[in-house]
PDB file of N, CA and C in Angstrom:
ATOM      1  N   UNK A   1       0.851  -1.179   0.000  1.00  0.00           N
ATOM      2  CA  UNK A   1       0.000   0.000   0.000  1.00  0.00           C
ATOM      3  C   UNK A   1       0.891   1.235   0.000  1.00  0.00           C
ATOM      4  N   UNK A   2       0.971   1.872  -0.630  1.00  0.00           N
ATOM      5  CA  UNK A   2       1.724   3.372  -1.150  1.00  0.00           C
ATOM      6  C   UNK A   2       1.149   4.567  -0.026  1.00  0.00           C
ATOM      7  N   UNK A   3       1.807   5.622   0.050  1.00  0.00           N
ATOM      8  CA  UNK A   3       1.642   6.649   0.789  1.00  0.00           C
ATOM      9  C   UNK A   3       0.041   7.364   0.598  1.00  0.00           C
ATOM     10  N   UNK A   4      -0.844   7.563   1.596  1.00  0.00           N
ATOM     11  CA  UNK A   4      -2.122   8.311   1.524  1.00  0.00           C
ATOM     12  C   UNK A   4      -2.970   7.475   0.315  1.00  0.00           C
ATOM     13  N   UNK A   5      -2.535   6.057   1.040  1.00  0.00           N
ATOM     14  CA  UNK A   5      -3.707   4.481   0.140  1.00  0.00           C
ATOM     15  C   UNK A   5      -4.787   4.941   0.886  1.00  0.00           C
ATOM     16  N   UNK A   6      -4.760   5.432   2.393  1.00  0.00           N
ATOM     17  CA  UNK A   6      -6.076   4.885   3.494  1.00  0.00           C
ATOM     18  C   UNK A   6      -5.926   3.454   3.384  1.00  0.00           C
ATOM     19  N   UNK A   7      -7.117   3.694   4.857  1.00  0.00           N
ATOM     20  CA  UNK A   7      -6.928   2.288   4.955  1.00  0.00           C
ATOM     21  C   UNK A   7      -8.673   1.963   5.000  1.00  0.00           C
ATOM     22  N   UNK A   8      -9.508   3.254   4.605  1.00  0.00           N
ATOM     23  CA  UNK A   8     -11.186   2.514   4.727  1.00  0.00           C
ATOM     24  C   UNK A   8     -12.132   2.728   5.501  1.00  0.00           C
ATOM     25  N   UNK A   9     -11.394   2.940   6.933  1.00  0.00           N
ATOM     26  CA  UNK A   9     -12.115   2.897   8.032  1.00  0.00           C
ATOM     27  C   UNK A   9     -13.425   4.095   8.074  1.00  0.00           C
ATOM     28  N   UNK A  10     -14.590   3.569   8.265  1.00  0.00           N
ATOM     29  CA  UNK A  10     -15.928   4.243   8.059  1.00  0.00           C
ATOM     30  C   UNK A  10     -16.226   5.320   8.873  1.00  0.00           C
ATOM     31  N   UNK A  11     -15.553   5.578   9.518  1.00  0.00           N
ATOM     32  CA  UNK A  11     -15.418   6.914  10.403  1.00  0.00           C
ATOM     33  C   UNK A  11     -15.323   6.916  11.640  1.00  0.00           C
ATOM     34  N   UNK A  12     -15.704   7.913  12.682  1.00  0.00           N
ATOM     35  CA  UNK A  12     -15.221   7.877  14.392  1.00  0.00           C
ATOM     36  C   UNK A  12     -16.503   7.408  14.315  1.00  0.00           C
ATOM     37  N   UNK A  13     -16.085   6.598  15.978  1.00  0.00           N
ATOM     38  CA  UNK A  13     -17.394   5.999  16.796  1.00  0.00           C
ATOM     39  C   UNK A  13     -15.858   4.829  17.324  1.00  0.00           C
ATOM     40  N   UNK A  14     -16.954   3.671  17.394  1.00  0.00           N
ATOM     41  CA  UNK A  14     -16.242   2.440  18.220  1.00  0.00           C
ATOM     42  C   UNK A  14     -15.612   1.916  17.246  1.00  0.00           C
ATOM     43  N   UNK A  15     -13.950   1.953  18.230  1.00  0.00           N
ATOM     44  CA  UNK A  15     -12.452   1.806  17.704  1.00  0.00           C
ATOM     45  C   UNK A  15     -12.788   0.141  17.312  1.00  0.00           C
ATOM     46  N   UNK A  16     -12.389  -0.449  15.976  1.00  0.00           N
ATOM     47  CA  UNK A  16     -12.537  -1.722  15.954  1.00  0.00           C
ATOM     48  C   UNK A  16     -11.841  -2.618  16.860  1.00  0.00           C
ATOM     49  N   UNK A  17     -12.311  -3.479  17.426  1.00  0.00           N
ATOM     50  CA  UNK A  17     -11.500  -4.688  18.295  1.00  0.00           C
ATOM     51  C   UNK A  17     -11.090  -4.352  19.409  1.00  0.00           C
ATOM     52  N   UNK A  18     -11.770  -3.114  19.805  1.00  0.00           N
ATOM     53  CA  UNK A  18     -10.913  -2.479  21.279  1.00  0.00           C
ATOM     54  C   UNK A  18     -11.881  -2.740  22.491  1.00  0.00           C
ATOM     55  N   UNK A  19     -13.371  -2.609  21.872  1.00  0.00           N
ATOM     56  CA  UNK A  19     -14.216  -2.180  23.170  1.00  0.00           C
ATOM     57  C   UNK A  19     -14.442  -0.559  23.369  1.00  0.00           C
ATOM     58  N   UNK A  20     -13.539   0.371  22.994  1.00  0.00           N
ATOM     59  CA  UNK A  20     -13.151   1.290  23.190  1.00  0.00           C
ATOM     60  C   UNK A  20     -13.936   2.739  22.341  1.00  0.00           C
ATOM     61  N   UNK A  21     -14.478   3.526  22.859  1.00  0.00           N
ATOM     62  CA  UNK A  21     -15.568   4.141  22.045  1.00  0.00           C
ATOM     63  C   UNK A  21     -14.235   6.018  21.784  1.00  0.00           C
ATOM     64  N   UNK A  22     -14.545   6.311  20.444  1.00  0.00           N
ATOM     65  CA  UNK A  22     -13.256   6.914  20.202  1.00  0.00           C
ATOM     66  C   UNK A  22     -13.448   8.804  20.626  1.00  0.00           C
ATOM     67  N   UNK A  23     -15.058   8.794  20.643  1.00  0.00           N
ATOM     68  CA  UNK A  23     -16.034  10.011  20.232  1.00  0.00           C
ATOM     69  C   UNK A  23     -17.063   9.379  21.452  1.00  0.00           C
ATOM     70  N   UNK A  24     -17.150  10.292  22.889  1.00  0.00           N
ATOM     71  CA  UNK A  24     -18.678  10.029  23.336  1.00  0.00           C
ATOM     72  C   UNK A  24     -19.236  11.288  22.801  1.00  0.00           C
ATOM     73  N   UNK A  25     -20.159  11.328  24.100  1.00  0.00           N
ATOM     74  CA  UNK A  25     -21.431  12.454  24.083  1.00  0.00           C
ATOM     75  C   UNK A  25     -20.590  13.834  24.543  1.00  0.00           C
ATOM     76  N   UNK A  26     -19.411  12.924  25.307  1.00  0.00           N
ATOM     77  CA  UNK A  26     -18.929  14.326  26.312  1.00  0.00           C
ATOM     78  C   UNK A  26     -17.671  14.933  25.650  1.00  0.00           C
ATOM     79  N   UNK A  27     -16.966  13.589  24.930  1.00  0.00           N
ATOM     80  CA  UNK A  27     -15.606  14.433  24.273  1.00  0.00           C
ATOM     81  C   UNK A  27     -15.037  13.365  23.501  1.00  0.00           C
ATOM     82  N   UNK A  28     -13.785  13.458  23.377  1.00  0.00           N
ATOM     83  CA  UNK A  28     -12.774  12.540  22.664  1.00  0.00           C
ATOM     84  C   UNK A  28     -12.158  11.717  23.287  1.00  0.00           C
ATOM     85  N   UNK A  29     -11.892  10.344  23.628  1.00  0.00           N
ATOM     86  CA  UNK A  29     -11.306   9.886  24.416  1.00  0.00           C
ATOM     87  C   UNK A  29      -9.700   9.966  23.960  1.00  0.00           C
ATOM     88  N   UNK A  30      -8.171  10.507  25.406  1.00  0.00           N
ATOM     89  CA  UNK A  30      -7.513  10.955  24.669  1.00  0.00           C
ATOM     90  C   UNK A  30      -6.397   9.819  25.019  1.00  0.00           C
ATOM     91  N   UNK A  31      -5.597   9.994  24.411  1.00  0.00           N
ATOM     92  CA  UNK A  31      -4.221   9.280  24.343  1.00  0.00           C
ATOM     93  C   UNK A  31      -4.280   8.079  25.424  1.00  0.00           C
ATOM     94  N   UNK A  32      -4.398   8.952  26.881  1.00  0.00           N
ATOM     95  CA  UNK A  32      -4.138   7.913  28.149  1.00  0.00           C
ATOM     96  C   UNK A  32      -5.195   7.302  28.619  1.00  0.00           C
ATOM     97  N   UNK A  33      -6.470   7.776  27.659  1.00  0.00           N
ATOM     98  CA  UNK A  33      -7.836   7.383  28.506  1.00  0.00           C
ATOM     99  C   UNK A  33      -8.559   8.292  29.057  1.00  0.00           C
ATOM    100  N   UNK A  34      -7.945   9.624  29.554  1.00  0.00           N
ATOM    101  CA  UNK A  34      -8.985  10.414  29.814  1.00  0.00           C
ATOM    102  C   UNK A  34      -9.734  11.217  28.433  1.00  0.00           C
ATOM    103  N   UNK A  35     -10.852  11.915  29.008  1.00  0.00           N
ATOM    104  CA  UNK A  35     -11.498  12.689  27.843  1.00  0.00           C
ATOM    105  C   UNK A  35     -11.578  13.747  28.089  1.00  0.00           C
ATOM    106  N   UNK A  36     -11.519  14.289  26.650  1.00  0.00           N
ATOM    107  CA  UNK A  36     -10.860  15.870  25.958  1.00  0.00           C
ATOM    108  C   UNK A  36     -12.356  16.364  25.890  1.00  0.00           C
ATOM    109  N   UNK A  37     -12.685  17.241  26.617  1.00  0.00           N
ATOM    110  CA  UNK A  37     -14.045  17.669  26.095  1.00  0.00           C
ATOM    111  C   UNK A  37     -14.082  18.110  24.642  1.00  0.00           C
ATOM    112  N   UNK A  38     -15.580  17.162  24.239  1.00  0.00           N
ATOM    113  CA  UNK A  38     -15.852  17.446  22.552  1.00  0.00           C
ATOM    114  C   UNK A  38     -15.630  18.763  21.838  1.00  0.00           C
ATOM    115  N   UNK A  39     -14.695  18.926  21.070  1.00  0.00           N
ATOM    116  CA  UNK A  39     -14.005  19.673  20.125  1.00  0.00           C
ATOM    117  C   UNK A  39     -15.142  20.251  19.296  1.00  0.00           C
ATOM    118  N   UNK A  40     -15.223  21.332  18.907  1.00  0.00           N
ATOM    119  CA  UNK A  40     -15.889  21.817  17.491  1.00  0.00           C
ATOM    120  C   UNK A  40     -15.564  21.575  16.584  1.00  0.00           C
ATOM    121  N   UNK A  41     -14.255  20.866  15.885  1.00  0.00           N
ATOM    122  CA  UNK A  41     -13.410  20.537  14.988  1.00  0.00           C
ATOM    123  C   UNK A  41     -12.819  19.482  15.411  1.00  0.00           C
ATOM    124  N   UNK A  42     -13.389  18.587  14.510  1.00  0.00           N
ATOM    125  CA  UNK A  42     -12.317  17.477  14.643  1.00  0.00           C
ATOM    126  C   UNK A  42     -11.134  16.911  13.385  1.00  0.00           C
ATOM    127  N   UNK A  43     -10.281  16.651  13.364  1.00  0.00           N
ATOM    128  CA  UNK A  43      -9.166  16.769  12.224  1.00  0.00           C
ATOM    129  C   UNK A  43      -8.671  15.029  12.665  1.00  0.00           C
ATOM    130  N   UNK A  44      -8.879  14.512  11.434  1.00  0.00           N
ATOM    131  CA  UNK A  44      -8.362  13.091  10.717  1.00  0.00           C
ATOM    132  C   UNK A  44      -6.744  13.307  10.430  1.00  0.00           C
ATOM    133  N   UNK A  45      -5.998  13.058  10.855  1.00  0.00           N
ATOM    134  CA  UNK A  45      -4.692  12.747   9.904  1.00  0.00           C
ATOM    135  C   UNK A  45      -4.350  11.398   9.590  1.00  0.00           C
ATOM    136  N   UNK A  46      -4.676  10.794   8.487  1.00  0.00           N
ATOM    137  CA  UNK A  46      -4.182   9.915   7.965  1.00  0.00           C
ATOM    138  C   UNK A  46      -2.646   9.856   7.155  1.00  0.00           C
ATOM    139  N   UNK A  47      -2.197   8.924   8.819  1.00  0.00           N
ATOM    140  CA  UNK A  47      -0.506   8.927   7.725  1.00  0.00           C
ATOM    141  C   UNK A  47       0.058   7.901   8.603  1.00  0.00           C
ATOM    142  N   UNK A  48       1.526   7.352   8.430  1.00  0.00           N
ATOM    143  CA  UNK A  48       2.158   6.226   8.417  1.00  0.00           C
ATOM    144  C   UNK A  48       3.235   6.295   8.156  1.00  0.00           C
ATOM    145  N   UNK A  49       4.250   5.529   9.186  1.00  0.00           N
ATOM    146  CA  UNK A  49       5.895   5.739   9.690  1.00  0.00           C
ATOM    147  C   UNK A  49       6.683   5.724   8.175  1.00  0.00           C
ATOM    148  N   UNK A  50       6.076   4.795   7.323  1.00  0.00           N
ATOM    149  CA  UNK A  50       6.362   4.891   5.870  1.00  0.00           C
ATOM    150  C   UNK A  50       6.629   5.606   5.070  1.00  0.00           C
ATOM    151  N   UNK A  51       6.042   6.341   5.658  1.00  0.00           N
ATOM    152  CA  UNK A  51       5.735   8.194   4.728  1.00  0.00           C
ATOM    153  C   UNK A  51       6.803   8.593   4.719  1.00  0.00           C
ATOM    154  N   UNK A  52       7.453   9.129   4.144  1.00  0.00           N
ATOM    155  CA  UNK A  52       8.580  10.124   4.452  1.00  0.00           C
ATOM    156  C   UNK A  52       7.839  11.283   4.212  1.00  0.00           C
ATOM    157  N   UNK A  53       6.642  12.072   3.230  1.00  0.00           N
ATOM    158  CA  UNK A  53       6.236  13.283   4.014  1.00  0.00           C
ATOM    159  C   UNK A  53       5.134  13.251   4.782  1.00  0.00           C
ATOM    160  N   UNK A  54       4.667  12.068   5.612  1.00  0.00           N
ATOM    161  CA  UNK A  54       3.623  12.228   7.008  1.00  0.00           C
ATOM    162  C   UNK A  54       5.435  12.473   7.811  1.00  0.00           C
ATOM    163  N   UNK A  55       6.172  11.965   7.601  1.00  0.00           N
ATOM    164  CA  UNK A  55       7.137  11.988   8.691  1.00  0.00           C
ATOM    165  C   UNK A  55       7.438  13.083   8.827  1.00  0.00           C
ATOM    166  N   UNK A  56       8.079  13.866   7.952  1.00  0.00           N
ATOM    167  CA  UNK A  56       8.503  15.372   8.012  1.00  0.00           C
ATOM    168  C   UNK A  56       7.517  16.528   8.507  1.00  0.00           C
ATOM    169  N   UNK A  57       6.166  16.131   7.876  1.00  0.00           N
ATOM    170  CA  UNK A  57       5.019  16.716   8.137  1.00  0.00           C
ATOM    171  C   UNK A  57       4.772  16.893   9.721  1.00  0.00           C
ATOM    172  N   UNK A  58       4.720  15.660  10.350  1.00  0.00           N
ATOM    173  CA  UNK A  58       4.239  15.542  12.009  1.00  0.00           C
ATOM    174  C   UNK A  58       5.066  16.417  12.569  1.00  0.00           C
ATOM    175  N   UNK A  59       6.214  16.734  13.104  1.00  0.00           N
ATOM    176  CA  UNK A  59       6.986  17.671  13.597  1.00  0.00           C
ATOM    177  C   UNK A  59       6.017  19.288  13.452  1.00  0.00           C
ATOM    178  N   UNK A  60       5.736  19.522  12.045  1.00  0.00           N
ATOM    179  CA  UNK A  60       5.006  20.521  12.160  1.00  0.00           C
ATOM    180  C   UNK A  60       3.857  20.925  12.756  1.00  0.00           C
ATOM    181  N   UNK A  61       2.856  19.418  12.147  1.00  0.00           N
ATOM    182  CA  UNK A  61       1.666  19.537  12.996  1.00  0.00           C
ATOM    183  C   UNK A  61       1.585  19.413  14.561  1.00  0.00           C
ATOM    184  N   UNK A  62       2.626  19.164  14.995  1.00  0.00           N
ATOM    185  CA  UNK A  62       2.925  18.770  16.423  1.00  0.00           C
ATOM    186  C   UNK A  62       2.632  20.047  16.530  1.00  0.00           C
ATOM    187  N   UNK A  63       3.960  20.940  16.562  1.00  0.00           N
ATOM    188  CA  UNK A  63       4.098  22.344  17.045  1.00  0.00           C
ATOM    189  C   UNK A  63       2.778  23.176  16.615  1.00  0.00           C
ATOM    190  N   UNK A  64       2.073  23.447  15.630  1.00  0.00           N
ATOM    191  CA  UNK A  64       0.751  23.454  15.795  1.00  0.00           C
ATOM    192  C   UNK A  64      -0.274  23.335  16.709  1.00  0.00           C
ATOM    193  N   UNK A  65      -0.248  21.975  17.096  1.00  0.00           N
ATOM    194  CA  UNK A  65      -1.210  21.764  17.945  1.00  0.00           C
ATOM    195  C   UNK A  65      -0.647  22.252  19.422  1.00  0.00           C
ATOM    196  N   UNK A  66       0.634  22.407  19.530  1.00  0.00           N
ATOM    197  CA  UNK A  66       1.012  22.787  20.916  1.00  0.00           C
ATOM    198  C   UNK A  66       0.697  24.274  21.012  1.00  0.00           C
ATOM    199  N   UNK A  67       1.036  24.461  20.089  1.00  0.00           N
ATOM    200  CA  UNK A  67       0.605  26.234  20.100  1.00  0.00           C
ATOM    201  C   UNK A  67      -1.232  26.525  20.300  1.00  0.00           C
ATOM    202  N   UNK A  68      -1.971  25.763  19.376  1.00  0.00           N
ATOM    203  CA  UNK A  68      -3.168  26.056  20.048  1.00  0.00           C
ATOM    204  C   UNK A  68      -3.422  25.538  21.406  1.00  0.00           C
ATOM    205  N   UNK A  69      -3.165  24.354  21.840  1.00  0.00           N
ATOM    206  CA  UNK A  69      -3.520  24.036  23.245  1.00  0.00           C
ATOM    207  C   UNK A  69      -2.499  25.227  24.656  1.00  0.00           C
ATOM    208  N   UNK A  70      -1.830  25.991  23.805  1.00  0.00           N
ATOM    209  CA  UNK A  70      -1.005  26.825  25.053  1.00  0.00           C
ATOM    210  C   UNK A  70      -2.022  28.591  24.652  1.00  0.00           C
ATOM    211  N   UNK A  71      -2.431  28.284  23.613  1.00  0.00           N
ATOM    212  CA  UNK A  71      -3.922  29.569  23.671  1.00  0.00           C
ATOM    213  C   UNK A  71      -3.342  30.316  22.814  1.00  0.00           C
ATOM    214  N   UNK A  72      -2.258  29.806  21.961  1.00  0.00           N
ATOM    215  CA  UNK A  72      -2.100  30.593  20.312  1.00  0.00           C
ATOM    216  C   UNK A  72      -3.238  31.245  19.554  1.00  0.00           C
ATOM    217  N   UNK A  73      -4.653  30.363  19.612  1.00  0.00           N
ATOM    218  CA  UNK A  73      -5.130  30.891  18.746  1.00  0.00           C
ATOM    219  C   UNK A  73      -6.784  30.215  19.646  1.00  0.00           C
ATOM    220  N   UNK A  74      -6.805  30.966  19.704  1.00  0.00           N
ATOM    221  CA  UNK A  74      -7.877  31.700  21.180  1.00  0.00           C
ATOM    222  C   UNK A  74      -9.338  31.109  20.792  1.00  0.00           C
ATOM    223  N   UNK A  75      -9.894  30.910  19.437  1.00  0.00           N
ATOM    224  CA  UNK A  75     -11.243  30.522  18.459  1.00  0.00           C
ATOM    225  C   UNK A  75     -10.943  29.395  18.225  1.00  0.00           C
ATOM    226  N   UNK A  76     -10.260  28.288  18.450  1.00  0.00           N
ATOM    227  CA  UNK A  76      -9.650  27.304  17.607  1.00  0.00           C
ATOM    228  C   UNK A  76     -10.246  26.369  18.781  1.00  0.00           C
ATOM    229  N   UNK A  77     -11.036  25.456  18.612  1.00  0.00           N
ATOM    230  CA  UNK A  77     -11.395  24.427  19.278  1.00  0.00           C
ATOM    231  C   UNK A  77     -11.480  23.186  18.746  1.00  0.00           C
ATOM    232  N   UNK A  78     -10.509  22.521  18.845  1.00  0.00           N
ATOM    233  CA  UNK A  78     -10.106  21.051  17.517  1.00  0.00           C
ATOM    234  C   UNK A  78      -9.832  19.767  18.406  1.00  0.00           C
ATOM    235  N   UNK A  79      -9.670  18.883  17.857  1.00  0.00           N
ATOM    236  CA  UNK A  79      -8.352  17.777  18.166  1.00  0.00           C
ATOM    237  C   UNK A  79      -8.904  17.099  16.919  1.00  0.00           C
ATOM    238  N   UNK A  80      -6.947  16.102  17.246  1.00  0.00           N
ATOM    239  CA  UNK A  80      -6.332  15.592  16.109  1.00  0.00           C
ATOM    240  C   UNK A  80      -6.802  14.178  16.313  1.00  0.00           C
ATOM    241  N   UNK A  81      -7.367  13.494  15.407  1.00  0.00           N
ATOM    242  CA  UNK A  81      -7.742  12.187  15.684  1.00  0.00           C
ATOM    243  C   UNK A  81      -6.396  11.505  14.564  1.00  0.00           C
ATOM    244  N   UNK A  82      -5.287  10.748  14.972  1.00  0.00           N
ATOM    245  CA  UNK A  82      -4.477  10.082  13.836  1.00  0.00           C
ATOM    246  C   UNK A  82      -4.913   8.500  13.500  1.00  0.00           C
ATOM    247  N   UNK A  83      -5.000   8.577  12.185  1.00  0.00           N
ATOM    248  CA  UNK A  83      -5.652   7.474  11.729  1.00  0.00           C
ATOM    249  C   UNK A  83      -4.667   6.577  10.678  1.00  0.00           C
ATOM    250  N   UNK A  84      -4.009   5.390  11.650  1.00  0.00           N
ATOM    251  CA  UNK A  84      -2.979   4.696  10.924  1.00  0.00           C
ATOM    252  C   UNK A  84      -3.125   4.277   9.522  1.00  0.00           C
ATOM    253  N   UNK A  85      -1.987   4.400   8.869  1.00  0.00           N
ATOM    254  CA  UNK A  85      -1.862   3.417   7.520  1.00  0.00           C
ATOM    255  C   UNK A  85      -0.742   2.207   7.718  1.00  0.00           C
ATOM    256  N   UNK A  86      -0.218   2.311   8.817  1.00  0.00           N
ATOM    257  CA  UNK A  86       1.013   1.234   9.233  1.00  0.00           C
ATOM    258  C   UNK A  86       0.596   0.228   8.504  1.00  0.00           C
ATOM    259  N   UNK A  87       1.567  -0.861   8.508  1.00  0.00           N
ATOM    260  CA  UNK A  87       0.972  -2.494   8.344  1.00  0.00           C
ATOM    261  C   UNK A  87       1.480  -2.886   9.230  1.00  0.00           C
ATOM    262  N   UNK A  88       2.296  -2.514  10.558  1.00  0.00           N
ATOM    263  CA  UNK A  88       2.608  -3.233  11.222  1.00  0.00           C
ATOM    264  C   UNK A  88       2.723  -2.265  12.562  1.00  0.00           C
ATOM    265  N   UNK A  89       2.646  -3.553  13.738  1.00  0.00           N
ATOM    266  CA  UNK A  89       2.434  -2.528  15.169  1.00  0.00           C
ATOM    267  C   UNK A  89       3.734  -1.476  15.226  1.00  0.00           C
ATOM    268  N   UNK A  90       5.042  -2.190  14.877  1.00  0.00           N
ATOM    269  CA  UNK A  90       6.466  -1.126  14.926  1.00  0.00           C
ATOM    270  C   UNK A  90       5.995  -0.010  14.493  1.00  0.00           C
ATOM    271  N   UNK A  91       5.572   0.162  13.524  1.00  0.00           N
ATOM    272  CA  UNK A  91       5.697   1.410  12.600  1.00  0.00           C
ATOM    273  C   UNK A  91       4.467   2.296  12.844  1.00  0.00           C
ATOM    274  N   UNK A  92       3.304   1.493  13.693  1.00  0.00           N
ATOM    275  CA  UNK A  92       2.717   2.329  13.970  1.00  0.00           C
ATOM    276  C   UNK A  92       3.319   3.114  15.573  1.00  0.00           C
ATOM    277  N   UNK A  93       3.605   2.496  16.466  1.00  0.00           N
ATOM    278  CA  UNK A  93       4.047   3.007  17.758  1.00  0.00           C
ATOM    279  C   UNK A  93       5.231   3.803  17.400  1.00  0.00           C
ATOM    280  N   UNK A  94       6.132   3.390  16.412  1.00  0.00           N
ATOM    281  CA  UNK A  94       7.472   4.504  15.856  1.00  0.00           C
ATOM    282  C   UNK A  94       6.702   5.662  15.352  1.00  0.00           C
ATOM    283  N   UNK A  95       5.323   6.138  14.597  1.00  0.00           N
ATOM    284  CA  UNK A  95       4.974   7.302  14.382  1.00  0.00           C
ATOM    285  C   UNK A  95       4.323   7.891  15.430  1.00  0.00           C
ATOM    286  N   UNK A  96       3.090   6.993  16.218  1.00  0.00           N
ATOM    287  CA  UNK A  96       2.777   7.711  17.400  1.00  0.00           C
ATOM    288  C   UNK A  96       3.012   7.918  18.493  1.00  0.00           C
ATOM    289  N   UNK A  97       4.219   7.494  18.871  1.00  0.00           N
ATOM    290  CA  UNK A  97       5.215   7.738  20.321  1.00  0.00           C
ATOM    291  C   UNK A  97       5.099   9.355  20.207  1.00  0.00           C
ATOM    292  N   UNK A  98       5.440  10.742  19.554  1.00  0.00           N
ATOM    293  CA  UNK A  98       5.437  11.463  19.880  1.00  0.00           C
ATOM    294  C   UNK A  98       4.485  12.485  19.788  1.00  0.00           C
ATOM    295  N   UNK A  99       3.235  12.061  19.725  1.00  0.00           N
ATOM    296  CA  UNK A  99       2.000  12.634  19.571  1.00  0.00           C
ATOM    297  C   UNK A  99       1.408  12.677  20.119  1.00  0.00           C
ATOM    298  N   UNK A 100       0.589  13.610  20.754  1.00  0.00           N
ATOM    299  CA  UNK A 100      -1.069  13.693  22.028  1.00  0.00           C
ATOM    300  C   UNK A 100      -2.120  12.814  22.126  1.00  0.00           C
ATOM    301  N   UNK A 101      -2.449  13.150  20.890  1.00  0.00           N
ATOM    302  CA  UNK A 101      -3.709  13.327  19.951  1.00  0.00           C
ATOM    303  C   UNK A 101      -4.252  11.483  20.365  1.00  0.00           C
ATOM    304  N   UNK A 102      -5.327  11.333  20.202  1.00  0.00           N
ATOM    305  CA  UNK A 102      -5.827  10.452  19.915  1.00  0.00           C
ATOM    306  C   UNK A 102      -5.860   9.462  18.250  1.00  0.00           C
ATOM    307  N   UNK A 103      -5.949   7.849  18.799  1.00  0.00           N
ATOM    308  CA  UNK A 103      -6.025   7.180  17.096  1.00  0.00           C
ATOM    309  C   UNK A 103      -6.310   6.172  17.285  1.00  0.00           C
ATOM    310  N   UNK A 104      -6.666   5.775  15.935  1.00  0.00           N
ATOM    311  CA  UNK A 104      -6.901   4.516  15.534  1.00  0.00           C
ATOM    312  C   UNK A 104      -6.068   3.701  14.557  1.00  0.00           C
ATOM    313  N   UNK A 105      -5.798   2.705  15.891  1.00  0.00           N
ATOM    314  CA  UNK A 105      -4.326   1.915  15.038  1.00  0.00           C
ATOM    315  C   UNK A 105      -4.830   1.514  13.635  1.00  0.00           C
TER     316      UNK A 105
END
């Protein structure tokens, strides 16, 4: 599968095979398990350790998102949902080790 194949998945709700619901009533469930109260914006990034530009890319969007969550940009009410293309667990935990955000392996 080549860079920005996707991988299909029919949208947020319940994470396949987890039990794990990705979107409640109240927010986003985040990284560690707690929840992010529900966002006005929610943002998909679909990408994968494969990538060489999701790779280069994330660094940016990182600093991005740190800047709005430190009150850069004051109207901005989002989170990042990352939505794997890995084929394998390495390459997915090698892209999302340094990210907040919530995903679906």
């Amino acid at each position: 599968m080549g860079c920005g194949g996707g991988i299909g998945y029919p949208g947020l709700g319940r994470v396949p095979d987890s039990g794990l619901w990705l979107l409640s009533e109240t927010g986003v469930v985040g990284k560690n398990g707690g929840v992010v109260p529900r966002p006005t914006i929610v943002a998909l990034l679909f990408s994968a350790n494969f990538c060489n530009p999701c790779k280069m890319f994330l660094p940016q969007l990182l600093t991005f998102y740190n800047n709005v969550r430190a009150g850069g940009y004051t109207n901005l009410d989002f989170e990042i949902v990352y939505i794997s293309n890995d084929e394998d667990q390495a390459g997915f935990d090698a892209h999302y080790r340094p990210v907040p955000w919530p995903a679906v392996p």
